[in-house]
Protein backbone atom coordinates (compact mmCIF):
# COMPACT_ATOMS: atom_id res chain seq x y z
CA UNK A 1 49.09 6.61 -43.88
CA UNK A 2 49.70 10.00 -45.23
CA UNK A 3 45.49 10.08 -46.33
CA UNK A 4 44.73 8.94 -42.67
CA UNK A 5 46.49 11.59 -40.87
CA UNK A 6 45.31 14.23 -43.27
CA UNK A 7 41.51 13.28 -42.45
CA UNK A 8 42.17 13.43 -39.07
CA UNK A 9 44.39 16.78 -39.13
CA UNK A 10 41.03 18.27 -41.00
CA UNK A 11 38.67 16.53 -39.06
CA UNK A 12 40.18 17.72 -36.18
CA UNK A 13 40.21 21.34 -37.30
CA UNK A 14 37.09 21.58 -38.31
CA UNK A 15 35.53 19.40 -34.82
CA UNK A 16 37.62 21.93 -32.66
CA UNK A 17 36.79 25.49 -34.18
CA UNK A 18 32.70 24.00 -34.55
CA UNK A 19 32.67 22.79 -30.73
CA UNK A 20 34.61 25.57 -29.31
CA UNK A 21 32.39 28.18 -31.14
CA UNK A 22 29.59 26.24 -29.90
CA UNK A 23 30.95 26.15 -26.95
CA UNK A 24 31.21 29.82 -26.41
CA UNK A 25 27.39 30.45 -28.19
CA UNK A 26 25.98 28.33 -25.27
CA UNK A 27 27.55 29.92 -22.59
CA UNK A 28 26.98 33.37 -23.41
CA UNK A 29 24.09 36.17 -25.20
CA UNK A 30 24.61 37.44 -28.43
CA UNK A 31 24.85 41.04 -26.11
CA UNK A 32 27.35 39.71 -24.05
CA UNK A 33 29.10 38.66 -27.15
CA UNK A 34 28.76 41.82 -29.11
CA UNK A 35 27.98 44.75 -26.28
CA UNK A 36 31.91 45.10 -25.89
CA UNK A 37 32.33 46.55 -29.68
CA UNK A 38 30.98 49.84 -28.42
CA UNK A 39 33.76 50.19 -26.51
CA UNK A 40 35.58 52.10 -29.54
CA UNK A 41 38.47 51.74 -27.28
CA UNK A 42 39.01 48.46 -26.98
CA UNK A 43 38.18 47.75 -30.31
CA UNK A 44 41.19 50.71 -31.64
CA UNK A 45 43.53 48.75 -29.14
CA UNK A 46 42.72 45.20 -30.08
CA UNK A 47 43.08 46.44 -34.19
CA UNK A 48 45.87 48.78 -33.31
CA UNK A 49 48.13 45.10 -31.59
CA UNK A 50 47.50 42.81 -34.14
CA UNK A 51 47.54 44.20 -37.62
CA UNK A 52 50.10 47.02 -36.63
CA UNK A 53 52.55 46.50 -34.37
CA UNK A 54 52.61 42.38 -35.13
CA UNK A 55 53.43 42.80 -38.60
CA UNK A 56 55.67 45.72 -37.64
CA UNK A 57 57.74 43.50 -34.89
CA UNK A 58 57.45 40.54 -37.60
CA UNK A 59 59.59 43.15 -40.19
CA UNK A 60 61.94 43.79 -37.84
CA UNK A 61 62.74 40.54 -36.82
CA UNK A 62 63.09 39.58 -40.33
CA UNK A 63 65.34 42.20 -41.35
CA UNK A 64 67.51 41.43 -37.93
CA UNK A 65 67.94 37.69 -38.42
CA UNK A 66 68.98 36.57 -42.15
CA UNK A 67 66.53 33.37 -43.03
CA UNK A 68 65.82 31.24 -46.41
CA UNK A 69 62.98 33.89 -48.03
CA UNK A 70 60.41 31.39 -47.82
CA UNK A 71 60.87 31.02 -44.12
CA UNK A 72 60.21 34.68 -44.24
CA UNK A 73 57.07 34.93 -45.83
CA UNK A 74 55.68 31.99 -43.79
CA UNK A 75 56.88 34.19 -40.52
CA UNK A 76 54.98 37.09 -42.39
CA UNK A 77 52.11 35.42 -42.77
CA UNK A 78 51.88 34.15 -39.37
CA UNK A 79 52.05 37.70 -38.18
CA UNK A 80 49.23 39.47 -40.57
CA UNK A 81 46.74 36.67 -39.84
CA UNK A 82 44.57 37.30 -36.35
CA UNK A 83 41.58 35.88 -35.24
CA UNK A 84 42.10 32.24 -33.80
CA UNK A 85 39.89 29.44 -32.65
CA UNK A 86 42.63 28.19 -30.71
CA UNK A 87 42.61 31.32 -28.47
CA UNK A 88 38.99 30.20 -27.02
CA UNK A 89 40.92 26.89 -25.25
CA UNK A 90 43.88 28.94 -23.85
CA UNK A 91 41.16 31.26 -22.34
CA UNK A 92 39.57 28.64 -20.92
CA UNK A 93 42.82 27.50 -19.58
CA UNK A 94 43.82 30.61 -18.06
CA UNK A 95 40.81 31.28 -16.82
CA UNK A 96 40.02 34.40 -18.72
CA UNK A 97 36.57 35.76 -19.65
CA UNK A 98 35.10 34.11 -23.14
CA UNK A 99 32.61 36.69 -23.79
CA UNK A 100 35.75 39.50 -24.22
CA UNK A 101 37.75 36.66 -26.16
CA UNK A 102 35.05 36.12 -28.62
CA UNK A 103 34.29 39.26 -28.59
CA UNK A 104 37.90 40.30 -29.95
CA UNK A 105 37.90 37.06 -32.47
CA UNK A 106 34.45 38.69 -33.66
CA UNK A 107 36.68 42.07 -34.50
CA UNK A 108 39.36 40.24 -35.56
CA UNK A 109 37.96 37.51 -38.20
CA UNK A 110 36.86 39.87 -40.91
CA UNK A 111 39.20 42.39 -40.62
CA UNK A 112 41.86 39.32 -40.90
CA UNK A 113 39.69 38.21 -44.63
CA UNK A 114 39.93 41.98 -45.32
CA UNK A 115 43.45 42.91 -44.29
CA UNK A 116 45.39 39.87 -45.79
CA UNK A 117 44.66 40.52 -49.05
CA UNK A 118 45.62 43.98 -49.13
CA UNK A 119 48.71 43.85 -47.25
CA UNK A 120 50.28 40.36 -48.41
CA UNK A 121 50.83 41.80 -52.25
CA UNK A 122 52.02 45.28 -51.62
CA UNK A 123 54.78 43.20 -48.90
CA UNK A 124 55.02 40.71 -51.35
CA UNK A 125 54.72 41.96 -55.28
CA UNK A 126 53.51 39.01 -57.22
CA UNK A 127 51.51 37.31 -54.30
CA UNK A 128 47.85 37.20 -55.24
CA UNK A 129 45.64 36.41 -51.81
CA UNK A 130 42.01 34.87 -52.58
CA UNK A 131 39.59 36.70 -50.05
CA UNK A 132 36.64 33.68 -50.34
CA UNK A 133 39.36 31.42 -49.67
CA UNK A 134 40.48 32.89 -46.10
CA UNK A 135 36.43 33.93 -45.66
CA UNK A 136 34.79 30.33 -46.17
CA UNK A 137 36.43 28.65 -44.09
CA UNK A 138 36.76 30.94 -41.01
CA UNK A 139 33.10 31.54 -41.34
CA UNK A 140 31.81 28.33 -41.80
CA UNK A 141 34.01 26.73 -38.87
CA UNK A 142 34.01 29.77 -36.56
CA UNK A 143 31.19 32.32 -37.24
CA UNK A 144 27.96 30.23 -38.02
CA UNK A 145 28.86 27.96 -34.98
CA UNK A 146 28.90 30.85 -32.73
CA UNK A 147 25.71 32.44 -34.18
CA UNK A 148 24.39 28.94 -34.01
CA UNK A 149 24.96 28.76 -30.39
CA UNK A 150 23.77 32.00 -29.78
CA UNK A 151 20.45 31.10 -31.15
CA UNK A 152 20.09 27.70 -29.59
CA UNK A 153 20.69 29.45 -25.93
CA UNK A 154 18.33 32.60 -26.97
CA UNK A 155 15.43 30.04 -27.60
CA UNK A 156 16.24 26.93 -25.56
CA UNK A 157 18.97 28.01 -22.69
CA UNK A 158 18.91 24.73 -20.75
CA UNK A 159 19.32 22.65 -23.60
CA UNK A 160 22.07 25.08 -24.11
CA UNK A 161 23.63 24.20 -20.69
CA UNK A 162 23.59 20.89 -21.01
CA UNK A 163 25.20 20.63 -24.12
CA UNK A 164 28.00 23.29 -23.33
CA UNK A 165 30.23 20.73 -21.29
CA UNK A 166 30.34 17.90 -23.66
CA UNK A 167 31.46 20.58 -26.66
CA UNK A 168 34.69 22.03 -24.22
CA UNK A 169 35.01 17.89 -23.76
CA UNK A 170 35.04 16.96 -27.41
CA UNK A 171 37.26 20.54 -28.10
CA UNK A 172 39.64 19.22 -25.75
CA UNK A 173 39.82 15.94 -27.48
CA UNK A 174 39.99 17.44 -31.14
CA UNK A 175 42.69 19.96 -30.31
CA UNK A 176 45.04 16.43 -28.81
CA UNK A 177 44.55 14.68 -32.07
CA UNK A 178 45.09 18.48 -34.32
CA UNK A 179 48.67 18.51 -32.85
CA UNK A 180 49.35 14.71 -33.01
CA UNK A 181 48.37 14.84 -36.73
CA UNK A 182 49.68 17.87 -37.62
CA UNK A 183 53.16 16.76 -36.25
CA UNK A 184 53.05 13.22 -37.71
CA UNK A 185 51.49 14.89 -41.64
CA UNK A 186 54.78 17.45 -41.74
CA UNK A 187 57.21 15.64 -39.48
CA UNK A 188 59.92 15.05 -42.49
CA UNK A 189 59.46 18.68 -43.30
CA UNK A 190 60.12 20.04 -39.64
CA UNK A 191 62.86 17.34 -38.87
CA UNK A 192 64.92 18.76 -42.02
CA UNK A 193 64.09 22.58 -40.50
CA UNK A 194 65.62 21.47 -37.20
CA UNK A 195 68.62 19.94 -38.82
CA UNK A 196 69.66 22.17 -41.35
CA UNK A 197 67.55 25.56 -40.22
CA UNK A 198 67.56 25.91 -37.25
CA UNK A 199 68.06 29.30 -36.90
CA UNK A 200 64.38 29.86 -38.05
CA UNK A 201 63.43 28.18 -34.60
CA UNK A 202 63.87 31.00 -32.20
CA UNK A 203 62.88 33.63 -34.70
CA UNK A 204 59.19 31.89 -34.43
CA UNK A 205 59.70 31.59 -30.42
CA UNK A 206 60.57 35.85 -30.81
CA UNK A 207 57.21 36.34 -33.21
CA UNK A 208 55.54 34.25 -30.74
CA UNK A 209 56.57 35.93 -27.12
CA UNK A 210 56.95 39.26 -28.87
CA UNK A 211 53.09 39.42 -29.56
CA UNK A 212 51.93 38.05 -26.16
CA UNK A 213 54.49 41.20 -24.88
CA UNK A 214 52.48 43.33 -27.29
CA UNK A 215 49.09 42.65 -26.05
CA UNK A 216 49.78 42.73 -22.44
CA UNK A 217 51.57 46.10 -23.35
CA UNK A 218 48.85 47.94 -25.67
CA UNK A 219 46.11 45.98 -23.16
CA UNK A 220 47.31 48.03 -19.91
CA UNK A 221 44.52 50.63 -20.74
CA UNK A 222 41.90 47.71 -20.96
CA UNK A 223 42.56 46.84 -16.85
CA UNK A 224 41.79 42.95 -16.32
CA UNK A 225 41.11 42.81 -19.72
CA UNK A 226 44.67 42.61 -20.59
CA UNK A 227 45.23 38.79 -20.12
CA UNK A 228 42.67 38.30 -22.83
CA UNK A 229 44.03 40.99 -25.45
CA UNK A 230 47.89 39.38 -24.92
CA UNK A 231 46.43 35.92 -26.01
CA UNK A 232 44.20 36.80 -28.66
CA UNK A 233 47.48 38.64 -30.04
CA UNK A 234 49.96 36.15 -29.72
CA UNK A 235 47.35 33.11 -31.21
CA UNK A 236 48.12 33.80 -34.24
CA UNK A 237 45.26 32.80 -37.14
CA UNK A 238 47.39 29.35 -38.48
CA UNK A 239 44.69 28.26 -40.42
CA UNK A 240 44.46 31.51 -42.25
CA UNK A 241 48.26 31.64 -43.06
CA UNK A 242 47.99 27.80 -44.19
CA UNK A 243 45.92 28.89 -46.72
CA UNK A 244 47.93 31.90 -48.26
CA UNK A 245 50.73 29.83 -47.83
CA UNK A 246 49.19 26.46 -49.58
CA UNK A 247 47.63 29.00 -52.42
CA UNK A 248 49.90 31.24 -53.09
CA UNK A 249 53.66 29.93 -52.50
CA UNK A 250 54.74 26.57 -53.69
CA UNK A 251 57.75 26.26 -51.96
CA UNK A 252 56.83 23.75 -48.94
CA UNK A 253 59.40 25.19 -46.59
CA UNK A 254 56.37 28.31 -46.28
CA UNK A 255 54.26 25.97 -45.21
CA UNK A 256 56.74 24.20 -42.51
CA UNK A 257 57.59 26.61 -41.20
CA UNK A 258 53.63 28.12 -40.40
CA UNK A 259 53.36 24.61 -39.18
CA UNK A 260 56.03 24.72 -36.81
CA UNK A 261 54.86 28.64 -36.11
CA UNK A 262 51.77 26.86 -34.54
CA UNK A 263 53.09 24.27 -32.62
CA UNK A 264 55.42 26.50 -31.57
CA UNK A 265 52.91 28.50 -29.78
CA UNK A 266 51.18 26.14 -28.37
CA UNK A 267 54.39 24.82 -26.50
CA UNK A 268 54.29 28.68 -25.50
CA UNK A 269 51.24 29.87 -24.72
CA UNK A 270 49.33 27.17 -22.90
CA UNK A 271 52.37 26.94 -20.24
CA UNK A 272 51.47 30.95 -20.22
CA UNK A 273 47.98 30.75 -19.86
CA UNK A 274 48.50 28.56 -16.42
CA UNK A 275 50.79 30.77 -15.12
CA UNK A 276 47.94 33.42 -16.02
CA UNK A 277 45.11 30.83 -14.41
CA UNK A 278 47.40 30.26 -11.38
CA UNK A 279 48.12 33.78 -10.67
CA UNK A 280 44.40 34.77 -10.97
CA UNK A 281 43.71 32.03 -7.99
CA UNK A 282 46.53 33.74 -5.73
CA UNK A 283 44.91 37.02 -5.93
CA UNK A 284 41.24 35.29 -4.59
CA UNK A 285 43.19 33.25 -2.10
CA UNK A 286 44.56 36.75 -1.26
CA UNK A 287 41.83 38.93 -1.16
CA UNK A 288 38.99 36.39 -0.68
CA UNK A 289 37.02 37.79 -3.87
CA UNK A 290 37.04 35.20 -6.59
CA UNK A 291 37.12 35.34 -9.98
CA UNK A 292 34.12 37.42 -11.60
CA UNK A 293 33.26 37.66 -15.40
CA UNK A 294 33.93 40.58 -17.17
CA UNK A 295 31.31 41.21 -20.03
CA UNK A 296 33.12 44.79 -21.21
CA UNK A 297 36.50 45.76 -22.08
């Protein structure tokens, strides 16, 4: 049982980040895509959210609430990872503009393969962080897919089209069996952190809600572009921390407690991202101008 849901939990993960990316490359040019990184100001605010004041509001939380140590690190590494394929569904969800969403996991990948390394052994002395091992993946699952897409539409756009809707189906489908499996793989693990550490619980709901806060906070100079910056904050980059945490730290209750991180936000942040969609359809109803997509920051 344990082998099945392990296929499927990396099956999953690796059918979700390739069809979302895909996804995203159909829909959209390579200068929609990458046009926004001019905008030195977005790009400073985006940077300046998630691998500042994250990891600064993940310290602080840590230092207010006393945890088990390894909790802490998992927390930590939760906060210093950005850049997350999952942020491309809640954008969706909410309605938000893909091109600026990629855009900002295009800024945020390698500075994530770049910035974990660095920063997890000077907060943690002894932690060594394998760059290639954060790189591959991300690139392979998230990078190539989107440059893939951005090809295919460049040369054949209708094929392009047609295939766009069944990748946001079979993304849809992948991320329902990701959580299912993911649950069912560490469920022993996050049943003993409910029953005898709790405590770590709403410390990941305060990581979680305090970096959605952050975005929509540092996005205020980036107008309508702030519904996209507060999610691609508060998504944190799971599959980056699962590897620190897998490679680095052999005490499983680092990597419970990243996997409960993640589901954690999910619980959160799709609920948000309706609230987001739903509040974006009053303001049409209102003023009779629908929703129009937004290829700058």
């Amino acid at each position: 049982m344990s082998e099945i849901l392990s296929f499927l939990l990396n099956f999953s993960v690796l059918t979700f980040a390739v069809s979302s990316m895909l996804s995203v490359g159909f829909g959209y040019s390579a200068r929609e895509i990458l046009g926004p990184l001019r905008n030195i100001r977005g790009v400073i605010l985006t940077l300046l959210a998630n691998f500042v004041l994250v990891p600064i509001l993940a310290v602080l939380i840590l230092r207010i609430i006393p945890l088990d140590i390894y909790y802490k690190i998992g927390l930590f590494l939760v906060a210093t990872a950005a850049g997350a394929p999952f942020v491309i569904k809640l954008a969706q969800h909410a309605n938000s503009n893909l091109a600026i969403t990629t855009t900002m996991l295009v800024i945020l990948l390698p500075v994530t393969v770049v910035y974990m390394p660095i920063v997890i052994p000077l907060a943690l002395p002894g932690a060594e962080v394998n760059p290639w091992a954060i790189a591959r993946p991300l690139s392979l699952t998230m990078l190539l897919p989107l440059t893939a897409g951005l090809l295919i539409r460049a040369r054949a756009r209708t094929w392009a089209e047609r295939l766009r809707p069944y990748m946001g189906k079979i993304a849809s489908i992948a991320i329902v069996v990701l959580v299912a499996a993911t649950i069912l793989q560490n469920l022993r693990g996050i049943l003993n952190l409910f029953s005898t550490d709790i405590e770590a619980i709403p410390v990941a709901v305060f990581l979680v809600v305090g970096a959605f806060l952050i975005g929509w906070i540092v996005g205020i100079p980036l107008g309508e572009n702030r519904d996209e910056l507060a999610l691609a904050t508060s998504q944190r980059n799971i599959a980056a921390a699962t590897v620190v945490a897998t490679q680095t730290f052999s005490n499983p209750k680092t990597i419970i407690i990243v996997v409960v991180t993640s589901i954690i936000g999910l619980g959160i942040l799709f609920p948000v991202a309706a609230l987001l969609r739903k509040r974006e359809s009053q303001r049409a109803a209102r003023t009779g101008i629908q929703h129009k997509p937004r290829t700058t920051f």
